[in-house]
Protein backbone atom coordinates (compact mmCIF):
# COMPACT_ATOMS: atom_id res chain seq x y z
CA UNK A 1 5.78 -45.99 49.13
CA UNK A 2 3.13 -47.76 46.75
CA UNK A 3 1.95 -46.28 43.45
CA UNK A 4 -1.24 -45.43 45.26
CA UNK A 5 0.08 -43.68 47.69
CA UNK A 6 2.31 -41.55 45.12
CA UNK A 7 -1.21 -41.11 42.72
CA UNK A 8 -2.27 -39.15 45.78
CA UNK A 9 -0.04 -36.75 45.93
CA UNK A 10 0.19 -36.37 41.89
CA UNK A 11 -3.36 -36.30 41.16
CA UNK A 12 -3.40 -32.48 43.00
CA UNK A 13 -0.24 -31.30 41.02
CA UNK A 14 -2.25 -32.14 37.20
CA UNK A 15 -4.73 -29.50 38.30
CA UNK A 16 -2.28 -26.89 39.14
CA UNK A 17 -0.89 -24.33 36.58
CA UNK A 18 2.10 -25.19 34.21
CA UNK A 19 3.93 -22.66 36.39
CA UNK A 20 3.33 -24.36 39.78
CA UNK A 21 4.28 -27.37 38.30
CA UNK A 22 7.58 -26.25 37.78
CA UNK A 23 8.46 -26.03 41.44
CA UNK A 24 6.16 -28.56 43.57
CA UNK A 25 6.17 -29.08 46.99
CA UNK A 26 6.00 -32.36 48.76
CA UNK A 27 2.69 -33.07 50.55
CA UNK A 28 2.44 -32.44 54.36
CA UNK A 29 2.60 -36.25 56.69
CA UNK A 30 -0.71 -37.57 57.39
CA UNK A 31 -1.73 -35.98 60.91
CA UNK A 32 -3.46 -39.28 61.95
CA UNK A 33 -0.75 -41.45 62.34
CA UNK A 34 1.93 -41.05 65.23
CA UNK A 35 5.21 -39.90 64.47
CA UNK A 36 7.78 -42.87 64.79
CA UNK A 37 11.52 -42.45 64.10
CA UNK A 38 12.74 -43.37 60.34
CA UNK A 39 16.02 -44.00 59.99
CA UNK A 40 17.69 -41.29 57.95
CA UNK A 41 18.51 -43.93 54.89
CA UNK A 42 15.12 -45.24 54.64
CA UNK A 43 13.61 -41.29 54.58
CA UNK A 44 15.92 -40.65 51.99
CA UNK A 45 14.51 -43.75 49.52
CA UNK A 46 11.39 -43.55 50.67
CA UNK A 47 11.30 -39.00 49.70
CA UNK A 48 13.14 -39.53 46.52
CA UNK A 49 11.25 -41.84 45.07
CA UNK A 50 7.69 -40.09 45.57
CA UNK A 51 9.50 -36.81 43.64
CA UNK A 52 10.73 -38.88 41.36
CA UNK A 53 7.31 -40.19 40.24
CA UNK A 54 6.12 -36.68 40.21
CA UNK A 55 8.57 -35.01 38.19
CA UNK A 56 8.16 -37.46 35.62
CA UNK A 57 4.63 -36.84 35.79
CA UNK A 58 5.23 -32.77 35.29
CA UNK A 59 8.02 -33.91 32.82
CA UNK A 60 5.07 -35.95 30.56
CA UNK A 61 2.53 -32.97 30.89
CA UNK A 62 4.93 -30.33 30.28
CA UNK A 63 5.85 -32.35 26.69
CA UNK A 64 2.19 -32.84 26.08
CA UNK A 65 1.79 -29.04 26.51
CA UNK A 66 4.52 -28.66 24.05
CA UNK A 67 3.98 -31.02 21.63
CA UNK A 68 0.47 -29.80 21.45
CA UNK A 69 1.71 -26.15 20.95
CA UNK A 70 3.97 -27.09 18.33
CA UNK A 71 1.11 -28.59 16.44
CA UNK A 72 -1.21 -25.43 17.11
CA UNK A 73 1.57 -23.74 14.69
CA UNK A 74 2.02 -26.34 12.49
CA UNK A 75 -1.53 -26.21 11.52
CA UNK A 76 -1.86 -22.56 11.84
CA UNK A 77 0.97 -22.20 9.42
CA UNK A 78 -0.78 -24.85 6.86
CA UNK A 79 -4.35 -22.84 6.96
CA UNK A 80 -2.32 -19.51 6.06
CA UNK A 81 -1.72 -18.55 2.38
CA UNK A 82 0.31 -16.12 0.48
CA UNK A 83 -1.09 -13.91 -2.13
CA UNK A 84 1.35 -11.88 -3.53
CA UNK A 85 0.01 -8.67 -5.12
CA UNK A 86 1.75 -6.57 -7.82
CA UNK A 87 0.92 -2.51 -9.27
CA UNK A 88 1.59 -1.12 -12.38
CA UNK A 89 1.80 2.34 -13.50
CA UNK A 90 1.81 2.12 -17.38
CA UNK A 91 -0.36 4.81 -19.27
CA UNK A 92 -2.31 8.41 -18.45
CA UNK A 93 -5.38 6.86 -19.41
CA UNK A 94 -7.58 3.71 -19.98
CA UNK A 95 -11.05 3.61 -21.43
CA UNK A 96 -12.68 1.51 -18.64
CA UNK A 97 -16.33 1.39 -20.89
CA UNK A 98 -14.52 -0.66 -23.67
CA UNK A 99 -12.51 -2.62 -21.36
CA UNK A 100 -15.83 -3.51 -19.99
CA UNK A 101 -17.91 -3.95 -22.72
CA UNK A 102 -14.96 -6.46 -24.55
CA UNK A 103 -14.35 -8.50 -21.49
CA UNK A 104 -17.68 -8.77 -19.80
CA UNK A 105 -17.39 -12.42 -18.95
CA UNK A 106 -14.42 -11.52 -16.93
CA UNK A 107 -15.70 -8.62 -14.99
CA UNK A 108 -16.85 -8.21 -11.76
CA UNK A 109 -19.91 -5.84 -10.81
CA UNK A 110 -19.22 -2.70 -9.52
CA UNK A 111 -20.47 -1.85 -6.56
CA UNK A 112 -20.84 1.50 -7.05
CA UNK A 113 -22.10 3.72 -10.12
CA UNK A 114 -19.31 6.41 -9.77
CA UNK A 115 -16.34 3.68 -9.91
CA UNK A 116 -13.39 4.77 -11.51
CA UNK A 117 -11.76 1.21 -11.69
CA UNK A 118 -12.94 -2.30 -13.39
CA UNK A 119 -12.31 -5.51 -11.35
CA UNK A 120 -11.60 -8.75 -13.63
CA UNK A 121 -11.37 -12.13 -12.54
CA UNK A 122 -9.76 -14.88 -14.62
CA UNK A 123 -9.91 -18.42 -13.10
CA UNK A 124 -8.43 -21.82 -14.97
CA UNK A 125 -12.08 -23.40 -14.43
CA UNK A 126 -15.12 -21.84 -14.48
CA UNK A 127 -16.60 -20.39 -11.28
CA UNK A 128 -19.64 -18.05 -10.06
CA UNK A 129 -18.65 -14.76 -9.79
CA UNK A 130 -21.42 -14.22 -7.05
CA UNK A 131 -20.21 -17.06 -5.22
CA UNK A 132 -16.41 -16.05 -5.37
CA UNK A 133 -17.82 -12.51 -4.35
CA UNK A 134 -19.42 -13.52 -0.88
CA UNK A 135 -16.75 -16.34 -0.20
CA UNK A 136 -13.65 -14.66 -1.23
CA UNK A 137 -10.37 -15.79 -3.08
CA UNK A 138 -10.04 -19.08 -3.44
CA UNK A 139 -7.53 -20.91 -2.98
CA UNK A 140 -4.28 -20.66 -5.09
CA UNK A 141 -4.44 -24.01 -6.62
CA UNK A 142 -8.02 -23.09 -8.26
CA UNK A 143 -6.24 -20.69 -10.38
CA UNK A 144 -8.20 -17.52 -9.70
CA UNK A 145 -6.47 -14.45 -10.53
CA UNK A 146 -7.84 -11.05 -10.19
CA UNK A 147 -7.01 -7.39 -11.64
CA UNK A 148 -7.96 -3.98 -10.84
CA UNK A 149 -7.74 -1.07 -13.56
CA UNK A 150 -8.08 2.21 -12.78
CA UNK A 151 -9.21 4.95 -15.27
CA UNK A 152 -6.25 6.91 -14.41
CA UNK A 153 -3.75 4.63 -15.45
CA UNK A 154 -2.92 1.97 -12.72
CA UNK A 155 -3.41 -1.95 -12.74
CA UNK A 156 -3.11 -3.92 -9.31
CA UNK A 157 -2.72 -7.73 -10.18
CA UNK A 158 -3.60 -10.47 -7.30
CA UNK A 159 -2.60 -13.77 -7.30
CA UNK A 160 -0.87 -13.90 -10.69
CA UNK A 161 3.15 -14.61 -10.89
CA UNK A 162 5.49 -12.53 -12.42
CA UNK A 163 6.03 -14.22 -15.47
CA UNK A 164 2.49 -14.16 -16.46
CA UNK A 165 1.90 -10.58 -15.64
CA UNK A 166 2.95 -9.38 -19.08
CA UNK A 167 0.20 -11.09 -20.41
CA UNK A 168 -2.57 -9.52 -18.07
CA UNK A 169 -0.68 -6.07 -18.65
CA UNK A 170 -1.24 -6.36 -22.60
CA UNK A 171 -4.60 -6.43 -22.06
CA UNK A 172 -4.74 -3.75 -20.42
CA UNK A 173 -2.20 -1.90 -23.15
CA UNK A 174 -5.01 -2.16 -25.70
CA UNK A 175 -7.23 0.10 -23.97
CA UNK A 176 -4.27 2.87 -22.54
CA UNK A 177 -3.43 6.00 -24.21
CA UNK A 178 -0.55 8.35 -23.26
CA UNK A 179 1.99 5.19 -22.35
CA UNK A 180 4.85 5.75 -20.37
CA UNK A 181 8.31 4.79 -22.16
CA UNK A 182 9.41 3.31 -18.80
CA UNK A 183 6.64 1.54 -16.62
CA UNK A 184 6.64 1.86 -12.79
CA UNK A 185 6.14 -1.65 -10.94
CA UNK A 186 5.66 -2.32 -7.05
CA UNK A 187 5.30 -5.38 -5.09
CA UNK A 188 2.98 -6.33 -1.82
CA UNK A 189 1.36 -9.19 -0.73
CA UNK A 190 -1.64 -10.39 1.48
CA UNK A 191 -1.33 -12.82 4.04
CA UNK A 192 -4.84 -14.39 4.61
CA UNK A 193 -5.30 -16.10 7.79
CA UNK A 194 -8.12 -17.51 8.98
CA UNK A 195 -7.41 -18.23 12.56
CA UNK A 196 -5.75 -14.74 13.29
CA UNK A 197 -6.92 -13.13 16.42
CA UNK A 198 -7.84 -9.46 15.16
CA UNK A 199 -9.34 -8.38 12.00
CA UNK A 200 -5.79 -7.39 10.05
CA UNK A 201 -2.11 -7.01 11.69
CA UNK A 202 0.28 -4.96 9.01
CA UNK A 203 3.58 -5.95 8.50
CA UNK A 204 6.99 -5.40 6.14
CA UNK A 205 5.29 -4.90 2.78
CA UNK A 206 2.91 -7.40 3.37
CA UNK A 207 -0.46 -7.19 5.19
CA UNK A 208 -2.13 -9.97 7.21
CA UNK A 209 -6.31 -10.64 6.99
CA UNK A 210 -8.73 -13.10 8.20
CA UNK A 211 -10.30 -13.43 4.72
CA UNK A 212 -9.46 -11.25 1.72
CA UNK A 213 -12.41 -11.03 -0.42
CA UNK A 214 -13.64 -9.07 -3.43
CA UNK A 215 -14.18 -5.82 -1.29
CA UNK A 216 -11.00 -6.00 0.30
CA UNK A 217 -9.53 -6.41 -3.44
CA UNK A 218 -10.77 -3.57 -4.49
CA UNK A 219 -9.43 -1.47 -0.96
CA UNK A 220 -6.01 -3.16 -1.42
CA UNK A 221 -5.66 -2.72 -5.16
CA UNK A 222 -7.08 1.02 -4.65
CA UNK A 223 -4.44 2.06 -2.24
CA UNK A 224 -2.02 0.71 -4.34
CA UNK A 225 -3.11 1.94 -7.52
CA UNK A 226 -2.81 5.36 -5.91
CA UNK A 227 0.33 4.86 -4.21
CA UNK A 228 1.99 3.81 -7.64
CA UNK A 229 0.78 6.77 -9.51
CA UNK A 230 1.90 9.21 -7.13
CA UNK A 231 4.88 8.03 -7.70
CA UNK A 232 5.00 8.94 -11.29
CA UNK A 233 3.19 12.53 -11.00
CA UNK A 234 6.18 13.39 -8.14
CA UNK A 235 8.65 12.33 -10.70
CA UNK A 236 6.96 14.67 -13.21
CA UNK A 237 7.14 17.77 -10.47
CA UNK A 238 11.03 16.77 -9.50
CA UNK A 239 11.92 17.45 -13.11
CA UNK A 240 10.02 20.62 -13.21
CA UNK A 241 11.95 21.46 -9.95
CA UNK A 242 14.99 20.71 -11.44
CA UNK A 243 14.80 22.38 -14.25
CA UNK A 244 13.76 25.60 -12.56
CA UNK A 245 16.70 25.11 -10.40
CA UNK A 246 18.72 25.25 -13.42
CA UNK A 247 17.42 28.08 -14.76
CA UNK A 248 17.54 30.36 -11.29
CA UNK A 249 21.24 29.08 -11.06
CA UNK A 250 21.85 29.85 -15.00
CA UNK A 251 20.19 33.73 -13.81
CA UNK A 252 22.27 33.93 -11.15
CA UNK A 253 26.13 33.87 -13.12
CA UNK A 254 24.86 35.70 -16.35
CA UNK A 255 22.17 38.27 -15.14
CA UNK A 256 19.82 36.98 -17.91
CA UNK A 257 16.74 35.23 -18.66
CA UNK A 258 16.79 33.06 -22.48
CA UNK A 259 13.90 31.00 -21.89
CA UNK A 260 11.10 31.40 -24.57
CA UNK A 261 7.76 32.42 -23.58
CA UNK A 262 6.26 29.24 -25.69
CA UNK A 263 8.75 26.57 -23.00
CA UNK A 264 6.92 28.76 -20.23
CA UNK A 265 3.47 28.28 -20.98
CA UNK A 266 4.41 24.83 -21.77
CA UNK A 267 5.86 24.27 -18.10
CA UNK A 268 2.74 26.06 -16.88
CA UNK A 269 0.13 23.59 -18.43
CA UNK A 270 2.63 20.54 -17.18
CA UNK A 271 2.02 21.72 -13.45
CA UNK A 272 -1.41 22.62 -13.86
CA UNK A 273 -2.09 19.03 -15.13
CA UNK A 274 -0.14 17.53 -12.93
CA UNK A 275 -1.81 18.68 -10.29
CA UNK A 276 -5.65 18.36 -11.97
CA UNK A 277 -4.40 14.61 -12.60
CA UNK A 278 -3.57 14.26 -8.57
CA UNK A 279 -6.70 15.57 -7.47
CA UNK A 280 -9.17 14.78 -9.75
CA UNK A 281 -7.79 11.64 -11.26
CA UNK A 282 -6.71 9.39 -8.34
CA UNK A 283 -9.26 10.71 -6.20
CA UNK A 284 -6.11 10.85 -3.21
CA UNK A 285 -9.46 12.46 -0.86
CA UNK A 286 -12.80 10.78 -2.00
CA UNK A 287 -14.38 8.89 0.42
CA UNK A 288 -14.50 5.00 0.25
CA UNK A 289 -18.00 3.65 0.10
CA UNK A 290 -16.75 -0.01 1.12
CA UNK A 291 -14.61 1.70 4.26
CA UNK A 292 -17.65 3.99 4.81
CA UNK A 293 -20.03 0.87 5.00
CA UNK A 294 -17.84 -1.46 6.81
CA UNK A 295 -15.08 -0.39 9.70
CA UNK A 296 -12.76 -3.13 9.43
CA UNK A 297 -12.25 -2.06 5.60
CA UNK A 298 -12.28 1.43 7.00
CA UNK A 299 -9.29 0.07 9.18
CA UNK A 300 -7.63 -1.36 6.52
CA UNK A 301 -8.09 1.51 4.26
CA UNK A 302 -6.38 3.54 7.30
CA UNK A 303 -3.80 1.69 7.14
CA UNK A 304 -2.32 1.03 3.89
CA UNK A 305 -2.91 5.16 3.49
CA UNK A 306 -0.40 5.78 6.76
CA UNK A 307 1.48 2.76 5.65
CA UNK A 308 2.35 4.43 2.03
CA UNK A 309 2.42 8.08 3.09
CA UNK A 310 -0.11 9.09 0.73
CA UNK A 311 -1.10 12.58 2.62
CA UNK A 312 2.58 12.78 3.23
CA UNK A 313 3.75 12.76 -0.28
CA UNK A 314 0.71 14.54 -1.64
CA UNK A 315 1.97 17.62 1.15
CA UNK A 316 5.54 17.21 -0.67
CA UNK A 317 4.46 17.03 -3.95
CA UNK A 318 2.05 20.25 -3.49
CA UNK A 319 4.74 22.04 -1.32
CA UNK A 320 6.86 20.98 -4.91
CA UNK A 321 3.83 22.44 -7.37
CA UNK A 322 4.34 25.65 -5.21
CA UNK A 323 7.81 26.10 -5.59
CA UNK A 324 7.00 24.98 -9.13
CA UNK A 325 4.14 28.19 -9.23
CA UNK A 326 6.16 30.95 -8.08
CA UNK A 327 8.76 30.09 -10.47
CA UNK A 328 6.21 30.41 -13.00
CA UNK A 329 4.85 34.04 -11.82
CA UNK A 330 8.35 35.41 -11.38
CA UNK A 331 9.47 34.37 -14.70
CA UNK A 332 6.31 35.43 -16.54
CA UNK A 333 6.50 38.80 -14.66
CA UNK A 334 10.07 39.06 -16.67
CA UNK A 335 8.97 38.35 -19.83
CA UNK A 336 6.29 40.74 -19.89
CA UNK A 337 8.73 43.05 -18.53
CA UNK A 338 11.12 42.22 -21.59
CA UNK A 339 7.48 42.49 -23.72
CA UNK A 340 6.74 45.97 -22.14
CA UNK A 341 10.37 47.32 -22.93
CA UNK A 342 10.62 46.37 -26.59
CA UNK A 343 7.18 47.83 -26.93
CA UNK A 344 8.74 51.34 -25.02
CA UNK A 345 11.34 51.30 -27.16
CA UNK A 346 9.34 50.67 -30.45
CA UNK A 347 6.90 53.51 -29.54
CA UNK A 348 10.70 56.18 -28.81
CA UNK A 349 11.23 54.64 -32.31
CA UNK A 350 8.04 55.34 -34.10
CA UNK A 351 8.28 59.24 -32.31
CA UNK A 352 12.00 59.64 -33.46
CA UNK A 353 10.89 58.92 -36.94
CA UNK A 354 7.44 61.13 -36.53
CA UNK A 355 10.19 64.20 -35.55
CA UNK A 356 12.35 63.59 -38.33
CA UNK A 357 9.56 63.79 -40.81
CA UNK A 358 8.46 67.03 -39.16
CA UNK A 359 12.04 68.69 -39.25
CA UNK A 360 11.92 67.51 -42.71
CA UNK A 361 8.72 69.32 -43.53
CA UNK A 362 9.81 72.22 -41.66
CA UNK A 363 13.24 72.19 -43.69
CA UNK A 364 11.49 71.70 -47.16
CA UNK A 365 8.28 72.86 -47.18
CA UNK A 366 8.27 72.70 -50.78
């Protein structure tokens, strides 16, 4: 059979599927001609050579499919970039306005008037804010960095490696009061992606974007700056749990109460701020103007909320507070029950005396 003959029958098969390329089928005889006796040995060359030519035509497109594939991923992979993403927990409180007003060349606009965070971006050269605001982050080997602080305490840090995080965090120090003895640290990251399918796909402390830019910063480094001070507040409420736990247990084998009325009140104003802190201070239920504006931050808002458990752990935590309350009421119910006794038995002591005077008098009237 000559090569034109075998183009015939191949040039149908390259406009099949990959699938029905896998398993062809030999073309029917021409109906024109006659049909004339082959000898088996000839029929046999004559069919394996036509398959031959095709499968090495299948065998060609099926490596083209793959090599082509294989460089789909490889250049996928090189657009992708890391950004790895760190939070801090390190003081009560930081006086955004100063921050602000002492590092103005560094900070972002807000894009609210009700913020309760400061974006900062620090670069190696010098680039347009409003340019790096509608394109996004650049790229890691342009040196931006980024930081969001939070009035109640939190700093998110994007793009900037763990041994030069210490030096962002000082910053930050200058402006903090109330700071922790032991700081609380937790790592993400951001995958961005340009030629991803969807919007965002979450993963294993990471999460995956088409573009991260400034808004999605300040969603990200929200979340997290929540996330990480929860963390500390629940701490706070476990040793207040604890240490009522002790003292029911301590009630329990000796019948008796020693606590001070002063370490009460004190415990008190520790849950009550604790929980003013939660609520008011993180702002664990305001509503997002960038998520309200825009449903794929809405999305990833959504997300990174179910993906840290914050209603979750806010339920356990005020679940903890209650535990923490009724402690509270039964034990102040005690000491003004101790308060109310010693006063009963001052007032049998003041009218013992009165009736001794009298019986005196009465005695010697004189």
């Amino acid at each position: 059979m000559g090569r034109r003959s075998a183009w015939s029958h191949v040039k149908p098969l390259l406009l099949m599927s990959p699938k029905t390329l896998l398993y062809p089928t030999p073309p029917p005889p021409p109906q024109s001609l006659p049909p004339t006796k082959t000898p088996p040995f000839l029929r046999f060359l004559s069919t394996n050579s036509a398959l031959s030519e095709v499968y090495e035509t299948t065998s060609f497109i099926a490596r083209h499919q793959q090599q082509s594939y294989r460089n789909g991923l490889e250049e996928e992979e090189e657009v992708a970039r890391y950004i790895p993403v760190k939070a801090y927990f390190l003081s009560t409180s930081i006086d955004l306005k100063s921050m602000q007003a002492e590092n103005s060349i560094n900070v972002i606009p807000a894009t609210s008037r009700s913020s309760n965070y400061v974006a900062l971006h620090y670069s190696d050269y010098p680039l347009d804010i409003t340019e790096n605001q509608d394109n996004g982050l650049k790229d890691a080997k342009d040196g931006s960095r980024y930081m969001v602080v939070f009035q109640y305490g939190s700093a998110v840090l994007f793009n900037i490696a763990d041994h030069e995080a210490e030096e962002y965090l000082n910053v930050v120090r200058k402006y903090a009061s109330g700071l922790l003895p032991e700081m609380r640290k937790d790592d993400y990251a951001v995958v961005e992606k340009p030629l991803l399918v969807t919007w965002m796909q979450g993963g294993a402390d990471y999460i995956v974007l088409k573009n991260l830019d400034m808004d999605g910063i300040r969603m990200i480094g929200s979340v997290l700056g929540q996330s990480i001070a929860l963390d500390h507040y629940i701490r706070q409420v476990d040793d207040m749990v604890e240490e009522f736990t002790d003292i029911n247990r301590g009630m329990e084998k000796t019948g008796t109460f020693t606590m001070q009325r002063k370490k009460l009140f004190q415990l008190v104003g520790k849950a009550n701020s604790n929980l003013a802190d939660v609520i008011i201070k993180l702002g664990l239920f305001d509503r997002s103007e960038i998520a309200w504006k825009n449903a794929n931050y809405a999305q990833i808002l959504e997300y990174l909320r179910e993906e840290y458990e914050l209603t979750q752990r806010f339920g356990s935590l005020d679940f903890k507070l209650k535990f923490v309350e009724h402690n509270i009421h039964f034990l102040q119910e005690v000491l003004q029950n101790r308060r109310s006794d010693l006063l009963e038995w001052g007032i049998i002591l003041l009218l013992a005396i009165e009736n001794i005077i009298s019986m005196y008098e009465i005695i010697n009237p004189s």
